[in-house]
N, C-alpha and C. Protein backbone atom coordinates (compact mmCIF):
# COMPACT_ATOMS: atom_id res chain seq x y z
N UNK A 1 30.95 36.97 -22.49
CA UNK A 1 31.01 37.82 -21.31
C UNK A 1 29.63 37.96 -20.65
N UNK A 2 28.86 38.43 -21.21
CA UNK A 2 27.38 38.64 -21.07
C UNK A 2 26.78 37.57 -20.41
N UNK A 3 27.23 35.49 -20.65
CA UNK A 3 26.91 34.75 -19.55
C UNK A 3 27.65 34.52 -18.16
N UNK A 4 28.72 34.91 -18.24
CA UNK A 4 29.60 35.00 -17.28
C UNK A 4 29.06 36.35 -16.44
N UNK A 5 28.76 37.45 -17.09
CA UNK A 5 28.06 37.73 -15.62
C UNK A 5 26.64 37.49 -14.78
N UNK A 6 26.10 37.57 -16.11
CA UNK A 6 24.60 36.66 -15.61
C UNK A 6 24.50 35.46 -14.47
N UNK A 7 25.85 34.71 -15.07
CA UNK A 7 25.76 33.39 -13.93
C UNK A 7 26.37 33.89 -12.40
N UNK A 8 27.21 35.22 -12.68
CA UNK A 8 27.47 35.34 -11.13
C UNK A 8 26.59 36.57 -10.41
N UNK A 9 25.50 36.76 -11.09
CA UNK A 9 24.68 38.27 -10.73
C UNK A 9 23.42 37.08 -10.09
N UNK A 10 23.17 36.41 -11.17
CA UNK A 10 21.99 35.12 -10.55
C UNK A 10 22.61 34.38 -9.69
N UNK A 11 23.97 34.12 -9.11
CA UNK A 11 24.04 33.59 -7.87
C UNK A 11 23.90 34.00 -6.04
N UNK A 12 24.18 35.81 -6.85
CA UNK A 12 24.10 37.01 -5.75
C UNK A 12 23.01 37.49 -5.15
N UNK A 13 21.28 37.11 -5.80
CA UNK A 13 20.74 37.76 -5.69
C UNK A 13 19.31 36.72 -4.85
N UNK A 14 18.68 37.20 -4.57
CA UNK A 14 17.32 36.22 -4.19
C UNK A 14 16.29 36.22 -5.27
N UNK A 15 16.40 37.23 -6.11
CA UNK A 15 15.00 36.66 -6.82
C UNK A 15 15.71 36.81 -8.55
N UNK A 16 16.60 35.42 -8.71
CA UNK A 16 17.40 35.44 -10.35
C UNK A 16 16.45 35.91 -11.34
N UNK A 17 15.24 35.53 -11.64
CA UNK A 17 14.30 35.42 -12.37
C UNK A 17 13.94 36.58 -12.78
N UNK A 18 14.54 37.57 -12.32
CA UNK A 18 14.28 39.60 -12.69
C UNK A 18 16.04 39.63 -12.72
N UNK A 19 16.54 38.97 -13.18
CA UNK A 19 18.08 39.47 -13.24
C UNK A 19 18.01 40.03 -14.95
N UNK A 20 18.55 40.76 -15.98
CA UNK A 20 18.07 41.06 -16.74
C UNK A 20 19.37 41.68 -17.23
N UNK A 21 20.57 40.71 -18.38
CA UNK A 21 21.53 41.30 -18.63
C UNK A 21 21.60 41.68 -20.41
N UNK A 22 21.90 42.97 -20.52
CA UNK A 22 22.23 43.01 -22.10
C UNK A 22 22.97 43.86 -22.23
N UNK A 23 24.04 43.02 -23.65
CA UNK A 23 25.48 43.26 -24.06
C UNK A 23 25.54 44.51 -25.43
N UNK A 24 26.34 45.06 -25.30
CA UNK A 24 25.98 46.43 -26.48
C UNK A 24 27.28 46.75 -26.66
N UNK A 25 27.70 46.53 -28.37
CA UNK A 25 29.33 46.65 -28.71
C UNK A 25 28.74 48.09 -29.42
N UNK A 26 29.91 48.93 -28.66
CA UNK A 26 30.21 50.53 -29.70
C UNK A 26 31.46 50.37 -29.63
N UNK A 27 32.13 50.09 -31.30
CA UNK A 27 33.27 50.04 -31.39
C UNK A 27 33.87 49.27 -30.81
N UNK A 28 35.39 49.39 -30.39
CA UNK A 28 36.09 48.14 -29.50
C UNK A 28 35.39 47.96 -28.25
N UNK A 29 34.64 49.07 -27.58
CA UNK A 29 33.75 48.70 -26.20
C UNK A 29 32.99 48.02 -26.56
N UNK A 30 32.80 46.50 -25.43
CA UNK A 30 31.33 46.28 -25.36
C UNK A 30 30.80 46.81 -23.97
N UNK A 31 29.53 46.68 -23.71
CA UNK A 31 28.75 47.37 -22.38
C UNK A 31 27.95 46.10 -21.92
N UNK A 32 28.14 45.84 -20.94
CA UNK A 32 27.10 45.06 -20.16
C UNK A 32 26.09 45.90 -19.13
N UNK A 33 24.72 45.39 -19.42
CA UNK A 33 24.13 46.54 -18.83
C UNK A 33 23.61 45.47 -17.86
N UNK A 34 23.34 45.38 -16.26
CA UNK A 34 22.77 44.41 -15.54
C UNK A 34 21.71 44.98 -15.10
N UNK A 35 20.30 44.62 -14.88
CA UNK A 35 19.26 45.06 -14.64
C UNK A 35 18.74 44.05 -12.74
N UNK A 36 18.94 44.55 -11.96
CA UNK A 36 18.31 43.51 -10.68
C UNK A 36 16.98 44.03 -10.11
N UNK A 37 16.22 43.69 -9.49
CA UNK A 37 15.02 43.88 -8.32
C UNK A 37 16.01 44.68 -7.17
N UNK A 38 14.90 45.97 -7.28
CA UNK A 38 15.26 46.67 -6.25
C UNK A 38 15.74 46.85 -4.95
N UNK A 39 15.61 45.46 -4.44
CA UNK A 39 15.38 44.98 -3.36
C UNK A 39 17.19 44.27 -3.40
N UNK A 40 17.62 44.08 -4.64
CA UNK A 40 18.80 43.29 -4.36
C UNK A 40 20.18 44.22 -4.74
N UNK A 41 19.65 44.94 -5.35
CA UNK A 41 20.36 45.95 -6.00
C UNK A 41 21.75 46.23 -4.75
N UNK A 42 21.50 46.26 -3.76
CA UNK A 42 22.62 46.24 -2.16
C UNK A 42 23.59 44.54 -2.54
N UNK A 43 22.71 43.77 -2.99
CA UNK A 43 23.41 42.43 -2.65
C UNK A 43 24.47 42.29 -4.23
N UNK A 44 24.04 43.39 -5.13
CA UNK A 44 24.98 42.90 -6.09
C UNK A 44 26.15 44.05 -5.87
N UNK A 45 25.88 45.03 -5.50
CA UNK A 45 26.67 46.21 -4.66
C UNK A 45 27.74 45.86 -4.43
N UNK A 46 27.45 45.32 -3.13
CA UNK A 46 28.18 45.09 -1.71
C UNK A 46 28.36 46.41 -0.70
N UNK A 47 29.03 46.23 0.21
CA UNK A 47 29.34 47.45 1.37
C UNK A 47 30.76 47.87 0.19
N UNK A 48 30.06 49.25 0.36
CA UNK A 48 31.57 50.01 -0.30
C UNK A 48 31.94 49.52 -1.71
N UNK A 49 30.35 49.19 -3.11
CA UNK A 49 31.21 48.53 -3.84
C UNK A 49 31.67 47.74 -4.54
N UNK A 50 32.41 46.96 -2.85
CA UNK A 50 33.13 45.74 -3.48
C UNK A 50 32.88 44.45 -4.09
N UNK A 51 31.93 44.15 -4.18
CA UNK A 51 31.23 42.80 -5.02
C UNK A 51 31.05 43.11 -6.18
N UNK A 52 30.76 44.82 -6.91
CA UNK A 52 30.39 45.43 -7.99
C UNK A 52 32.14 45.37 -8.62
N UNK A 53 32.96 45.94 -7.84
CA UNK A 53 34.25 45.99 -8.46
C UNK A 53 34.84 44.65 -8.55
N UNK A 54 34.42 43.55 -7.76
CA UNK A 54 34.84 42.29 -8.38
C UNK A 54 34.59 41.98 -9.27
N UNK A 55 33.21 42.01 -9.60
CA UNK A 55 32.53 41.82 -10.86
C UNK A 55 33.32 42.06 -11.66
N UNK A 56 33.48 43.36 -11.86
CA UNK A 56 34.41 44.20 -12.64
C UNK A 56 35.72 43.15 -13.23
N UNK A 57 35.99 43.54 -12.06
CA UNK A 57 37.30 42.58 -12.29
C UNK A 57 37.68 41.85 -12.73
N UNK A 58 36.91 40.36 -12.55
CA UNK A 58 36.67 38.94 -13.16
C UNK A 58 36.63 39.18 -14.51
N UNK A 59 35.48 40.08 -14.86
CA UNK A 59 35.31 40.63 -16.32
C UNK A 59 36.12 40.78 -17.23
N UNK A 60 36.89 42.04 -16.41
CA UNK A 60 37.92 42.96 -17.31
C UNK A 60 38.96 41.76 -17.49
N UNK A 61 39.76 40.74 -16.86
CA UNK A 61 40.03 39.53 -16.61
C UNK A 61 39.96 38.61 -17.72
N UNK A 62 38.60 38.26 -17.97
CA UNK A 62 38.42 37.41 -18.80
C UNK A 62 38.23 37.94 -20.40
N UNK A 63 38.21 39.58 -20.39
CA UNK A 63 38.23 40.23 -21.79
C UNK A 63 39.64 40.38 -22.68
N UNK A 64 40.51 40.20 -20.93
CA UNK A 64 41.71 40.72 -21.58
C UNK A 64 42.50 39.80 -22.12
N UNK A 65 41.89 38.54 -22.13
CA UNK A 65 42.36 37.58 -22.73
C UNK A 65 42.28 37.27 -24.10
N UNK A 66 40.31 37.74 -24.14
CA UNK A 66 39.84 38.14 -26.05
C UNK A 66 40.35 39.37 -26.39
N UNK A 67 40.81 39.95 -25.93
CA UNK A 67 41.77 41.26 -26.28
C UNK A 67 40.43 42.48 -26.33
N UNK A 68 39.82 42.51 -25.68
CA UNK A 68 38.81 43.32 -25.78
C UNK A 68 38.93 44.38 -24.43
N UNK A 69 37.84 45.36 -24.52
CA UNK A 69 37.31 46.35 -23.48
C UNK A 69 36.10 46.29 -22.95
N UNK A 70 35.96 45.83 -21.94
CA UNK A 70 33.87 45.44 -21.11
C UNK A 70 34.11 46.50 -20.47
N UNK A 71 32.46 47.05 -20.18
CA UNK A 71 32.40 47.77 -18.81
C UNK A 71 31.14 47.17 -18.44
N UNK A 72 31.08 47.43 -17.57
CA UNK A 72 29.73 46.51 -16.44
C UNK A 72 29.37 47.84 -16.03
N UNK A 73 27.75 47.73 -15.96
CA UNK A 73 27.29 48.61 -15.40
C UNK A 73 26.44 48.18 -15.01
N UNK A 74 25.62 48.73 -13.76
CA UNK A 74 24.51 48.04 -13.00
C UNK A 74 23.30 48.79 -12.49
N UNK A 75 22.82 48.34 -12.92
CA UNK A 75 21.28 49.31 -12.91
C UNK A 75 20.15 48.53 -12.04
C-alpha cells in the first residue's frame, strides 16, 4: 500500500523528492502518513478534497482485496 501511494503522491506534486510516506499497523489498521512541501500540499488536496478522497479510494480499493483497513492521511 505504502508504494502505491507514494507512486501516485510523486506523480501529483512538483518537487517528488520531499514526498515522504510512512506506513504504521495498530492492530487490523494500517496508517499511511504522507508528508509533501508546503507549497504542494493544494496539489495533493485538490479543490474540495477531491484528489485526497481519490486517493482514498484507490487505497481503500486495493486493501479490500488484502482484506485489510488503510487510512491515508496527509500532512
Amino acid at each position: 500500500m505504502k508504494e502505491l501511494v507514494e507512486v501516485i503522491t510523486k506523480a501529483l506534486v512538483d518537487e517528488p523528492d520531499q514526498v515522504v510516506v510512512t506506513e504504521k499497523t495498530e492492530g487490523k489498521t494500517t496508517v499511511i502518513e504522507v508528508h509533501v512541501a508546503e507549497g504542494d500540499m493544494g496539489k495533493v488536496i485538490g479543490k474540495q478534497g477531491r484528489i485526497a478522497k481519490a486517493i482514498r479510494s484507490v487505497v481503500k480499493a486495493a486493501a479490500a482485496k488484502e482484506d485489510k483497513k488503510v487510512v491515508v492521511d496527509i500532512t
